[in-house]
Protein backbone atom coordinates (compact mmCIF):
# COMPACT_ATOMS: atom_id res chain seq x y z
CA UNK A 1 5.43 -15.75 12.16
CA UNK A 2 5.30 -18.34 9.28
CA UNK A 3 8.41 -16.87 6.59
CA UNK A 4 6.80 -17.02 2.87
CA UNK A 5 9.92 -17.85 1.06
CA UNK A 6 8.14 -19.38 -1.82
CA UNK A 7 5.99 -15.89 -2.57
CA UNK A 8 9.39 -14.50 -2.29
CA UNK A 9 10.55 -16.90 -4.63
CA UNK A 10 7.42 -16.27 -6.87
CA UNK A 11 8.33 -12.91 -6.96
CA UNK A 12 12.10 -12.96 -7.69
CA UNK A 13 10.82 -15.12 -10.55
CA UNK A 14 8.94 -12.90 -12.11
CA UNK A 15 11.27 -10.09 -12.02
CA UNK A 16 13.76 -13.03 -13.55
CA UNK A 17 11.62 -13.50 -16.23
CA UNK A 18 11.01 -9.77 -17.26
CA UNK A 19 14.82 -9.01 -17.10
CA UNK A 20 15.52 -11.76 -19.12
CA UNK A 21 13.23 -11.06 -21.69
CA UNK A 22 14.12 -7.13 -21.88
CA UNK A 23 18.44 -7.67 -21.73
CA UNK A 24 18.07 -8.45 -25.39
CA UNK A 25 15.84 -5.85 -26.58
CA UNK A 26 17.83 -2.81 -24.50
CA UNK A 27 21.11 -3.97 -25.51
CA UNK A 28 22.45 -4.83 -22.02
CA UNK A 29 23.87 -7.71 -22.50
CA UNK A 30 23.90 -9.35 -25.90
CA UNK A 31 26.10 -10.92 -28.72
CA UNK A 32 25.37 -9.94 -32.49
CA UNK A 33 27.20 -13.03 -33.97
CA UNK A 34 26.11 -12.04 -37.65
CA UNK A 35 27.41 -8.57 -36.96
CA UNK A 36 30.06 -9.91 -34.90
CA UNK A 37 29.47 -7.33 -31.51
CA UNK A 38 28.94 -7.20 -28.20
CA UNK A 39 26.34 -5.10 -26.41
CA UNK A 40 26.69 -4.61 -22.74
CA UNK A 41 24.83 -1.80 -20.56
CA UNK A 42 24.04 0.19 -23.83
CA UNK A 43 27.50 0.26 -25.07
CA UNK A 44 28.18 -1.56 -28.65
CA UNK A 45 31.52 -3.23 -28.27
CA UNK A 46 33.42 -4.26 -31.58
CA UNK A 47 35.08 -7.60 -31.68
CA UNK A 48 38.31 -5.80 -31.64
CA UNK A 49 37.53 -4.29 -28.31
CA UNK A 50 38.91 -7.27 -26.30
CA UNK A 51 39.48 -5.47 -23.35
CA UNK A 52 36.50 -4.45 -22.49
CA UNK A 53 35.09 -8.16 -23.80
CA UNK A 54 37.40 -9.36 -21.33
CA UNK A 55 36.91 -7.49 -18.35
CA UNK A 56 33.08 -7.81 -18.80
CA UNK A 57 33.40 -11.75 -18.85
CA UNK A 58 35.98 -11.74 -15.63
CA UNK A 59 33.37 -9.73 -13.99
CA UNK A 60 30.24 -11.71 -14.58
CA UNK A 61 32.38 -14.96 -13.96
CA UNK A 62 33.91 -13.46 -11.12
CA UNK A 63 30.04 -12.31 -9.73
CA UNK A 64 28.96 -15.82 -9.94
CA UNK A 65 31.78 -17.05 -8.18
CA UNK A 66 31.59 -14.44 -5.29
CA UNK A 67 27.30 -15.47 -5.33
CA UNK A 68 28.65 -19.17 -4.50
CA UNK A 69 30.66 -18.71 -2.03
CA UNK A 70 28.51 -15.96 0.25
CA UNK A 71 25.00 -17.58 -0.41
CA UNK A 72 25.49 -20.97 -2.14
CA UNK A 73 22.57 -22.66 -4.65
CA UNK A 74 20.60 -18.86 -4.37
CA UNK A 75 21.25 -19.06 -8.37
CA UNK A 76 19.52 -22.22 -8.75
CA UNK A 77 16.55 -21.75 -6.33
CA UNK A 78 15.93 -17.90 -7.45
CA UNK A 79 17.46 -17.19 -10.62
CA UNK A 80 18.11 -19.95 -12.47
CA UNK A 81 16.00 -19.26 -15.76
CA UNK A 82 15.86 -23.31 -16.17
CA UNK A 83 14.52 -23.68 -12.66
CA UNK A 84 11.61 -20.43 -13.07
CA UNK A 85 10.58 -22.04 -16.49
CA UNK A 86 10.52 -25.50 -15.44
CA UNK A 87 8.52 -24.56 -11.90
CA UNK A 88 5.96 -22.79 -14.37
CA UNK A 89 5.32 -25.97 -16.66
CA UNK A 90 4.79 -28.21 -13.65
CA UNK A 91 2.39 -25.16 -12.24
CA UNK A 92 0.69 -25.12 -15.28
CA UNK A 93 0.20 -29.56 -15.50
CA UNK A 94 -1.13 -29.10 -11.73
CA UNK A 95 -3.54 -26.57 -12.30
CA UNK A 96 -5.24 -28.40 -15.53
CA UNK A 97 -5.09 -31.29 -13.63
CA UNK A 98 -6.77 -29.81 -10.64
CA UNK A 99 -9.53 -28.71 -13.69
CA UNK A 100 -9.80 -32.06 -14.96
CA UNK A 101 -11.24 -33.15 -11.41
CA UNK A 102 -13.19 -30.06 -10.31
CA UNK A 103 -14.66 -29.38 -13.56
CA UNK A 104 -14.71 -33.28 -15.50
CA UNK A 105 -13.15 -31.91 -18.15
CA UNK A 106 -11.68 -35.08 -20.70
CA UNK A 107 -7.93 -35.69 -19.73
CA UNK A 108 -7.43 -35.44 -23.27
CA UNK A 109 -8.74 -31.80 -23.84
CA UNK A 110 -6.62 -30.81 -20.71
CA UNK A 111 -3.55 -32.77 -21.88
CA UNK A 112 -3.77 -30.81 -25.28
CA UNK A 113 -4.18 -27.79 -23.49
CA UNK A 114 -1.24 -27.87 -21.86
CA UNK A 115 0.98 -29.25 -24.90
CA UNK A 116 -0.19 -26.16 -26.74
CA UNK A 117 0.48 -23.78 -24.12
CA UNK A 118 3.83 -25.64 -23.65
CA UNK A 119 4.22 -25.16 -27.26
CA UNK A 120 3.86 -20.99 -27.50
CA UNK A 121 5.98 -20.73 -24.77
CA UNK A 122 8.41 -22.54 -26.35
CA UNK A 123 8.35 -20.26 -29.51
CA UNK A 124 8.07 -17.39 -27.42
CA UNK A 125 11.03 -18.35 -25.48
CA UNK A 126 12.87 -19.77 -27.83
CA UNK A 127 12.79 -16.59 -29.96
CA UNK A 128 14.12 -14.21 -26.71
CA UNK A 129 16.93 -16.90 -26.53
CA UNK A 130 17.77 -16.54 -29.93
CA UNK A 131 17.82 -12.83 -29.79
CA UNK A 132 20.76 -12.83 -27.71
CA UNK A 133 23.00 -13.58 -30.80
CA UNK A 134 20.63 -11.80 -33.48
CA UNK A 135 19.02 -9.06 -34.12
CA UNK A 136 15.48 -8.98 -32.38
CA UNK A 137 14.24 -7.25 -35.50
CA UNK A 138 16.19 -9.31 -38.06
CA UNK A 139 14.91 -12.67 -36.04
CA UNK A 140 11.25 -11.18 -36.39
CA UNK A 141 11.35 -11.38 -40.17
CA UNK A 142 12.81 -14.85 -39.73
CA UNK A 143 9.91 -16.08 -37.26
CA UNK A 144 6.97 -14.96 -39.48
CA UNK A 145 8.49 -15.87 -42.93
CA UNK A 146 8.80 -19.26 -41.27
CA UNK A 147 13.04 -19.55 -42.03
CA UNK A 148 14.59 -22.54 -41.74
CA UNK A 149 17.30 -21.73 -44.17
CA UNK A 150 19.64 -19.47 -42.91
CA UNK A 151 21.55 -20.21 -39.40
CA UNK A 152 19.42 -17.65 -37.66
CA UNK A 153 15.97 -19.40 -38.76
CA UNK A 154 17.43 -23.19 -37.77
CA UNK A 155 18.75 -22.09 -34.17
CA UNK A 156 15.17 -20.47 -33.73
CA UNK A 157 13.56 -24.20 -34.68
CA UNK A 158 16.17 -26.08 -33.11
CA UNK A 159 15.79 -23.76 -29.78
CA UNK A 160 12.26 -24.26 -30.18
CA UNK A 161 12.37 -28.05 -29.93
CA UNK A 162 14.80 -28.21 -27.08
CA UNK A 163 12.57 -25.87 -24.83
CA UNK A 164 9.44 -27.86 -25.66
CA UNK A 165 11.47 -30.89 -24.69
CA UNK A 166 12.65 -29.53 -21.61
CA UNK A 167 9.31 -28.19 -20.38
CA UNK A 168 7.93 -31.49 -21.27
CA UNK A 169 10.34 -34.05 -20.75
CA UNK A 170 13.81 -33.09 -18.64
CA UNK A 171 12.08 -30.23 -16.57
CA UNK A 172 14.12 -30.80 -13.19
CA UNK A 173 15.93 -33.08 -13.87
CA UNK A 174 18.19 -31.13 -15.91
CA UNK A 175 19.32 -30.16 -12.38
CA UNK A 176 21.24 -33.49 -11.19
CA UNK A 177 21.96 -34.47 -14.90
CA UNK A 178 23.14 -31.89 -17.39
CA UNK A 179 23.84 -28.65 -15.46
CA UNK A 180 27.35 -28.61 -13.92
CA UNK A 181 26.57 -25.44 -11.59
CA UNK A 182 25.44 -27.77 -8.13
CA UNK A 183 28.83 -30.11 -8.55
CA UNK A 184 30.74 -26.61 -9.03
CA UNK A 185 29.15 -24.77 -5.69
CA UNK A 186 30.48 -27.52 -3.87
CA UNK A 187 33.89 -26.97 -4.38
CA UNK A 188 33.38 -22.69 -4.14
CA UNK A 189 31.33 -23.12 -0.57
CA UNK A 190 32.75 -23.72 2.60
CA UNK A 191 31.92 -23.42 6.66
CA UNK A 192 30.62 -19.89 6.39
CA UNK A 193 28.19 -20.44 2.77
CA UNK A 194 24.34 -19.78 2.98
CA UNK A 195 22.80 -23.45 2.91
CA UNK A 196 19.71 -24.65 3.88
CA UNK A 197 19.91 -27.03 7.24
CA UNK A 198 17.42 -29.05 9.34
CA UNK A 199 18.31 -28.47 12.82
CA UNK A 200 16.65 -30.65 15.37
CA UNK A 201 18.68 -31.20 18.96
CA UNK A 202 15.41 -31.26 20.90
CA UNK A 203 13.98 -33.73 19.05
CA UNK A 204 10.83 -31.98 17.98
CA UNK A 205 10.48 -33.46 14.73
CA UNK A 206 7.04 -35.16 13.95
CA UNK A 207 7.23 -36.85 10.70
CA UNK A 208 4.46 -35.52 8.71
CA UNK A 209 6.94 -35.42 5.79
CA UNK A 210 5.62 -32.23 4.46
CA UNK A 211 8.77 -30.99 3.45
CA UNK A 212 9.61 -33.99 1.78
CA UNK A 213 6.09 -33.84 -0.30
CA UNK A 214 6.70 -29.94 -1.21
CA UNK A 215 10.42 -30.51 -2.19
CA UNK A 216 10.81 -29.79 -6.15
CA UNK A 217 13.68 -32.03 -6.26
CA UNK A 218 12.36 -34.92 -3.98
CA UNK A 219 14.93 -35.13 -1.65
CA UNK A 220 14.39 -34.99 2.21
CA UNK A 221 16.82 -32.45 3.13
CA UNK A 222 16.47 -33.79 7.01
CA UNK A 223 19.48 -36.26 5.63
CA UNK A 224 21.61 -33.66 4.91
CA UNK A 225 22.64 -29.96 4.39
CA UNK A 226 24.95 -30.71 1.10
CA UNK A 227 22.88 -32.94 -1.43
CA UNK A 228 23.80 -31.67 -4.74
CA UNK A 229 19.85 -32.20 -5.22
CA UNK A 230 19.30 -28.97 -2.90
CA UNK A 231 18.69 -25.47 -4.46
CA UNK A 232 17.69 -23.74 -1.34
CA UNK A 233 14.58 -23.35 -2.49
CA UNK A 234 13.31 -23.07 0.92
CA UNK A 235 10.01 -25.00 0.37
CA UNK A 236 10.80 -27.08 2.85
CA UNK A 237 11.51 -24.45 5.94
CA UNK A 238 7.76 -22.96 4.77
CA UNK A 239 6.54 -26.26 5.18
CA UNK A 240 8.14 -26.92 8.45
CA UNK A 241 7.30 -23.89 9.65
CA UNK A 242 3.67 -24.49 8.78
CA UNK A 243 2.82 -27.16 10.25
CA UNK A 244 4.65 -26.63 13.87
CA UNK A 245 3.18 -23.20 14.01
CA UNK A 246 -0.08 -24.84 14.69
CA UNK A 247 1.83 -26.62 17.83
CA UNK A 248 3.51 -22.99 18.53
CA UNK A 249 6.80 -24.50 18.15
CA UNK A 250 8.88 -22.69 15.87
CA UNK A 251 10.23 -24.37 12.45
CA UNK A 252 13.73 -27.36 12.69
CA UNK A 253 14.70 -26.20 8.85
CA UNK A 254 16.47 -22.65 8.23
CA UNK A 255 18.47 -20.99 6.25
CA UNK A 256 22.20 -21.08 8.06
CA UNK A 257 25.89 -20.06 7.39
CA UNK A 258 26.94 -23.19 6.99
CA UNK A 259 26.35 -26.49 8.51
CA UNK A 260 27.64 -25.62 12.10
CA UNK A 261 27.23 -22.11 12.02
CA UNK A 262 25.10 -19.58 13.21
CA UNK A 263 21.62 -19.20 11.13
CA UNK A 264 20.82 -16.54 8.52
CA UNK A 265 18.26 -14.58 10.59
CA UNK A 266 19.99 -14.11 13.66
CA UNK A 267 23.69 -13.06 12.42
CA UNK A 268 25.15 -11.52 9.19
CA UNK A 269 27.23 -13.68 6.56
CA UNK A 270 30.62 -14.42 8.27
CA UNK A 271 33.49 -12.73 6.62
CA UNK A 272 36.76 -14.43 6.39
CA UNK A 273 39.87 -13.74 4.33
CA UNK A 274 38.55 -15.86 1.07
CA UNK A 275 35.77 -13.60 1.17
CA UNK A 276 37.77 -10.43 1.44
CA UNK A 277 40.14 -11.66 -1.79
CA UNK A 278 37.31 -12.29 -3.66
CA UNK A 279 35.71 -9.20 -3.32
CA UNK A 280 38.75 -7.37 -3.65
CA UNK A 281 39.16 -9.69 -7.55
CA UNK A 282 35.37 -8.41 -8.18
CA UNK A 283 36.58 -5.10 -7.32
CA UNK A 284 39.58 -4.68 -9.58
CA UNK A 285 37.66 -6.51 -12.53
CA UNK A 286 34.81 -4.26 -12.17
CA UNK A 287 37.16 -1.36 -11.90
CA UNK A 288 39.11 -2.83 -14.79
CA UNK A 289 35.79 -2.62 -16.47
CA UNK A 290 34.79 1.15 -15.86
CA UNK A 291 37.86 2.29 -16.36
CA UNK A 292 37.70 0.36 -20.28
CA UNK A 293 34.54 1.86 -20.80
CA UNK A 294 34.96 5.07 -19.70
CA UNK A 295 38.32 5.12 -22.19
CA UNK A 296 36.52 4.07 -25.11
CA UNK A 297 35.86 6.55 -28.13
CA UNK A 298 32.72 6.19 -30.03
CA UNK A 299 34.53 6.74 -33.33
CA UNK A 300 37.82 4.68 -33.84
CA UNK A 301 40.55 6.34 -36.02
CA UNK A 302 43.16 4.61 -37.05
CA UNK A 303 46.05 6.13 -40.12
CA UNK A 304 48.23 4.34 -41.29
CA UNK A 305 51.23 5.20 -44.39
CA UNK A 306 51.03 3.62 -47.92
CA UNK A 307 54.63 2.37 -48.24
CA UNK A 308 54.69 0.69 -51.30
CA UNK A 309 56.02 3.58 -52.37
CA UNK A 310 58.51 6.41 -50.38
CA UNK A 311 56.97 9.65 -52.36
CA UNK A 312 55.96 11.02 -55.46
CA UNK A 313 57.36 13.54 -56.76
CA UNK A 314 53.85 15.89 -58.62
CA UNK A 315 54.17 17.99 -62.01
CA UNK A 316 53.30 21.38 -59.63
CA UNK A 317 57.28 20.52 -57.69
CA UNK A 318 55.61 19.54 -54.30
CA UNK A 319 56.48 15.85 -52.62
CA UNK A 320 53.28 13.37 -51.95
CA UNK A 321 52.81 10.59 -49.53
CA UNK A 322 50.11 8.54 -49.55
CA UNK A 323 48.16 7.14 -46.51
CA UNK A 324 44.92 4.51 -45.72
CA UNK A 325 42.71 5.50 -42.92
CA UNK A 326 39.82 3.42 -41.12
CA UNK A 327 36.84 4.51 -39.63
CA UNK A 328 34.54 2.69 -37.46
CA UNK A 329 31.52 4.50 -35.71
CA UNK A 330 30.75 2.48 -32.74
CA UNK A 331 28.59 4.90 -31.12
CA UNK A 332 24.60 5.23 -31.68
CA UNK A 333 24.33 8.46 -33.68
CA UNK A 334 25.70 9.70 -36.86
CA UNK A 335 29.19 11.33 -36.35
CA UNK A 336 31.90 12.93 -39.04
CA UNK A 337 35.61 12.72 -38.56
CA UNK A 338 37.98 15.75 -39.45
CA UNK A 339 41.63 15.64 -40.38
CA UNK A 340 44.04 18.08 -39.86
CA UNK A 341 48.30 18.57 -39.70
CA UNK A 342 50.44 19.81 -37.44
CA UNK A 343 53.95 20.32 -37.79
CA UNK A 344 54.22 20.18 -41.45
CA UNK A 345 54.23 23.73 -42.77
CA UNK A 346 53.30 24.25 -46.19
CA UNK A 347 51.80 20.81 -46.09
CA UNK A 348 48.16 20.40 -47.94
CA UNK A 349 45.45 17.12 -46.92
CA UNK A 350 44.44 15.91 -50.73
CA UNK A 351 41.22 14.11 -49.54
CA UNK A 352 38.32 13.98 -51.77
CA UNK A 353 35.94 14.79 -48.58
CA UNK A 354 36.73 16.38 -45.25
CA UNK A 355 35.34 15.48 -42.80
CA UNK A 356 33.94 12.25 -43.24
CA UNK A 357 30.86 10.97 -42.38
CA UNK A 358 29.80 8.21 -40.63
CA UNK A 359 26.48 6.12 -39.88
CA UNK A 360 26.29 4.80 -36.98
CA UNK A 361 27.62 0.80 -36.63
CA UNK A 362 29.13 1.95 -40.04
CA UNK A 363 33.02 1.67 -41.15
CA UNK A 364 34.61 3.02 -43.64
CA UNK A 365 38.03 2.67 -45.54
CA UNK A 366 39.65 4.94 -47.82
CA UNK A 367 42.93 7.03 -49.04
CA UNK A 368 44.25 10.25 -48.81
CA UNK A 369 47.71 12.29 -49.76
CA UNK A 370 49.49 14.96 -48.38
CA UNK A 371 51.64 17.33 -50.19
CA UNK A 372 54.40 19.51 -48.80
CA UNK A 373 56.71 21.93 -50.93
CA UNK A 374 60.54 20.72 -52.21
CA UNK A 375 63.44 22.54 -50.22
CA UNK A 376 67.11 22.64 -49.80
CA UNK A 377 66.45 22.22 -46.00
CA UNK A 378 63.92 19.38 -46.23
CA UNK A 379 65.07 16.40 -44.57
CA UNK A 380 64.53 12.93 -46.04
CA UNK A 381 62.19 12.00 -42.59
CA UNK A 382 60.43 14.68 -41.09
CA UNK A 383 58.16 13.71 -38.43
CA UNK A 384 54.79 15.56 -37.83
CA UNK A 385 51.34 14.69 -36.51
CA UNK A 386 47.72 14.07 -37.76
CA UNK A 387 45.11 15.61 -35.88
CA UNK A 388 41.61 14.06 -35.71
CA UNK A 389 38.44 15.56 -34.43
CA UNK A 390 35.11 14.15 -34.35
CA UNK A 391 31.92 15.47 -33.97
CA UNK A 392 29.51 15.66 -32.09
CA UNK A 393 31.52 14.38 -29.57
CA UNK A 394 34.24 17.17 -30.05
CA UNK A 395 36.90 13.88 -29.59
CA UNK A 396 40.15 14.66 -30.79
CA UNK A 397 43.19 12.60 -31.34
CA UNK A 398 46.73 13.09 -32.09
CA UNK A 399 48.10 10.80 -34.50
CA UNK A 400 52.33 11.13 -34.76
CA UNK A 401 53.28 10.23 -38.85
CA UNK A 402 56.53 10.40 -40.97
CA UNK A 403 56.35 12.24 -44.52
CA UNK A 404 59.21 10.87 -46.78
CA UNK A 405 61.17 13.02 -49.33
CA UNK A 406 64.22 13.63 -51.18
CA UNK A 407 66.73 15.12 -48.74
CA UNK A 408 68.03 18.78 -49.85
CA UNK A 409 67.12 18.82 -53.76
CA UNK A 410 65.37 21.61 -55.10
């Protein structure tokens, strides 16, 4: 039985293409640059969450690492956006070409068919690009008021030119020029990596070639296993497999783990001790990760004591401190923070509102006093604690402070 590793490839592609189109839209993965934040599986990180920025950059860096060494170029031949988009554009020059002959339609009519296709899939991409960094809505207005003012309008345009280039000009070659990924997986792979291999010790081979003609990159892969061309693609095994089906000889080209090892469909990937450490990195990264996000609170507190002066003393004989608080909501839904002491009898909160509301993305800034009596016993540091609660999410915080006053006056 003939393997169909290009419908499989089709496929993968097209699955590819909707996830990258959606991530921006869903807020799974995307950067806000004007609003400086991160959104990543729902959650909106601030910039001063670096923790979880981190661990969510180790991860996916980490991922693509572990990818390369177990299965090699799979990125480039399955799910390597530059390799689906640039497959399509060459699909789409065949098939008008194929029109132009079956149908004697004028080379010129077909030619401007495809640059204009070309063209509104380069604004269409261009503007799910951009909408990583901005805001899909906010990028909208920008598209259809035609902006080429403001930085969001002029990385849309200058997007837009690029892609039309590359689906016109670069295409594939963007593969053994620009992109560093091939010279990279050939320092991560070793004996035991997925690679595709032409295997041929009983001489069977009959030149026809075919997997030479079907190759996307043009190489003949019978020369070798580790041409930085290669993006296991696995055109080539279809082809080979093709054609010495009809002899009832089975295919010379397979997918292997590695160049003398055993092939893909008959064992499971090798594991070795590189593997093992790498997974066990993933692991604590991704652990690293959870852990980060399952810490996190939706609203961040943070109190903080006015120094620039110790007290005042108020006409009614009680002692004030000031404070500054900051609120950020980073959650999705409106919330309202509550403040309330411990430890300080007699103490009163002089806050114009309490609690405090919040929209959500919104911060907020402001100041508040607190008052507690005069005494003989009162000590000139007393140390007691602010107690936060916000709601919905019924998240409290205990927040330890220092009130200042005179030491035993009445």
């Amino acid at each position: 039985m003939v393997n169909n590793w290009h419908r499989l490839r089709k496929r993968i592609h097209l699955i590819c293409f909707l996830i990258f189109v959606a991530l921006p839209f869903f807020n799974i993965v995307r950067f806000d640059i004007p609003r400086e934040r991160f959104y990543f599986a729902g959650f909106e990180l601030w910039i001063n969450e670096f923790a979880i920025v981190f661990f969510t950059m180790m991860f996916l860096m980490f991922l693509g690492v572990v990818a390369s060494i177990f299965y090699g170029r799979v990125y480039c031949g399955y799910l390597c956006p530059q390799m689906i988009f640039s497959e399509a554009s060459l699909w789409l020059e065949a098939r008008l070409q194929k029109l132009v002959a079956k149908r004697q339609i004028s080379k010129i009519l077909a030619r401007a068919l495809f640059y204009a296709g070309v063209a509104a899939a380069s604004v269409v991409l261009a503007f799910v690009f951009v909408a990583y960094f901005v805001e899909p809505r906010d990028l909208l207005h920008r598209l259809l008021t035609l902006d080429i003012r403001t930085a969001g309008g002029i990385s849309g345009a200058a997007v837009t030119i690029v892609t039309f280039l590359d689906f016109t000009v670069v295409r594939l070659k963007f593969c053994t020029t620009v992109c560093p990924y091939g010279y990279l997986q050939g320092l991560l792979g070793d004996g035991n990596t997925l690679l595709v291999h032409y295997r041929d010790e009983s001489h069977t081979c009959i030149e026809c070639k075919k997997c030479v003609r079907l190759c996307p990159m043009g190489i003949d892969i019978r020369k070798s296993p580790f041409q930085v061309e290669c993006i296991h693609c696995a055109e080539c095994i279809d082809a080979c497999d093709e054609i010495l089906a009809k002899m009832k000889k089975p295919g010379l080209i397979h997918y292997a783990w590695g160049e003398k090892g055993p092939l893909a469909r008959d064992r499971r990937q090798p594991w070795d001790a590189k593997r093992v450490i790498v997974m066990i990195i993933l692991a604590c990264y991704a652990g690293g990760l959870f852990t980060a996000l399952a810490m996190r609170r939706a609203v961040l507190v943070r109190v903080a004591p006015d120094r620039t002066t110790m007290y005042r003393l108020g006409a009614d004989g009680r002692v004030y401190n000031k404070f500054r608080y900051t609120l950020a909501n980073r959650g999705g839904k409106q919330a309202a923070v509550v403040f309330s002491l411990q430890q300080l009898p007699g103490a009163r909160l002089e806050m114009e509102s309490n609690p405090v509301s919040l929209t959500a993305g919104a911060s907020k800034a402001g100041e508040f006093e607190i008052s507690a009596p005069r005494g003989a016993q009162r000590e000139l540091v007393t140390h007691f604690s602010i107690l936060t609660s916000t709601a919905p999410d019924q998240d409290t915080e205990t927040i330890p402070m220092t009130f200042l006053a005179p030491a035993g006056s009445q």
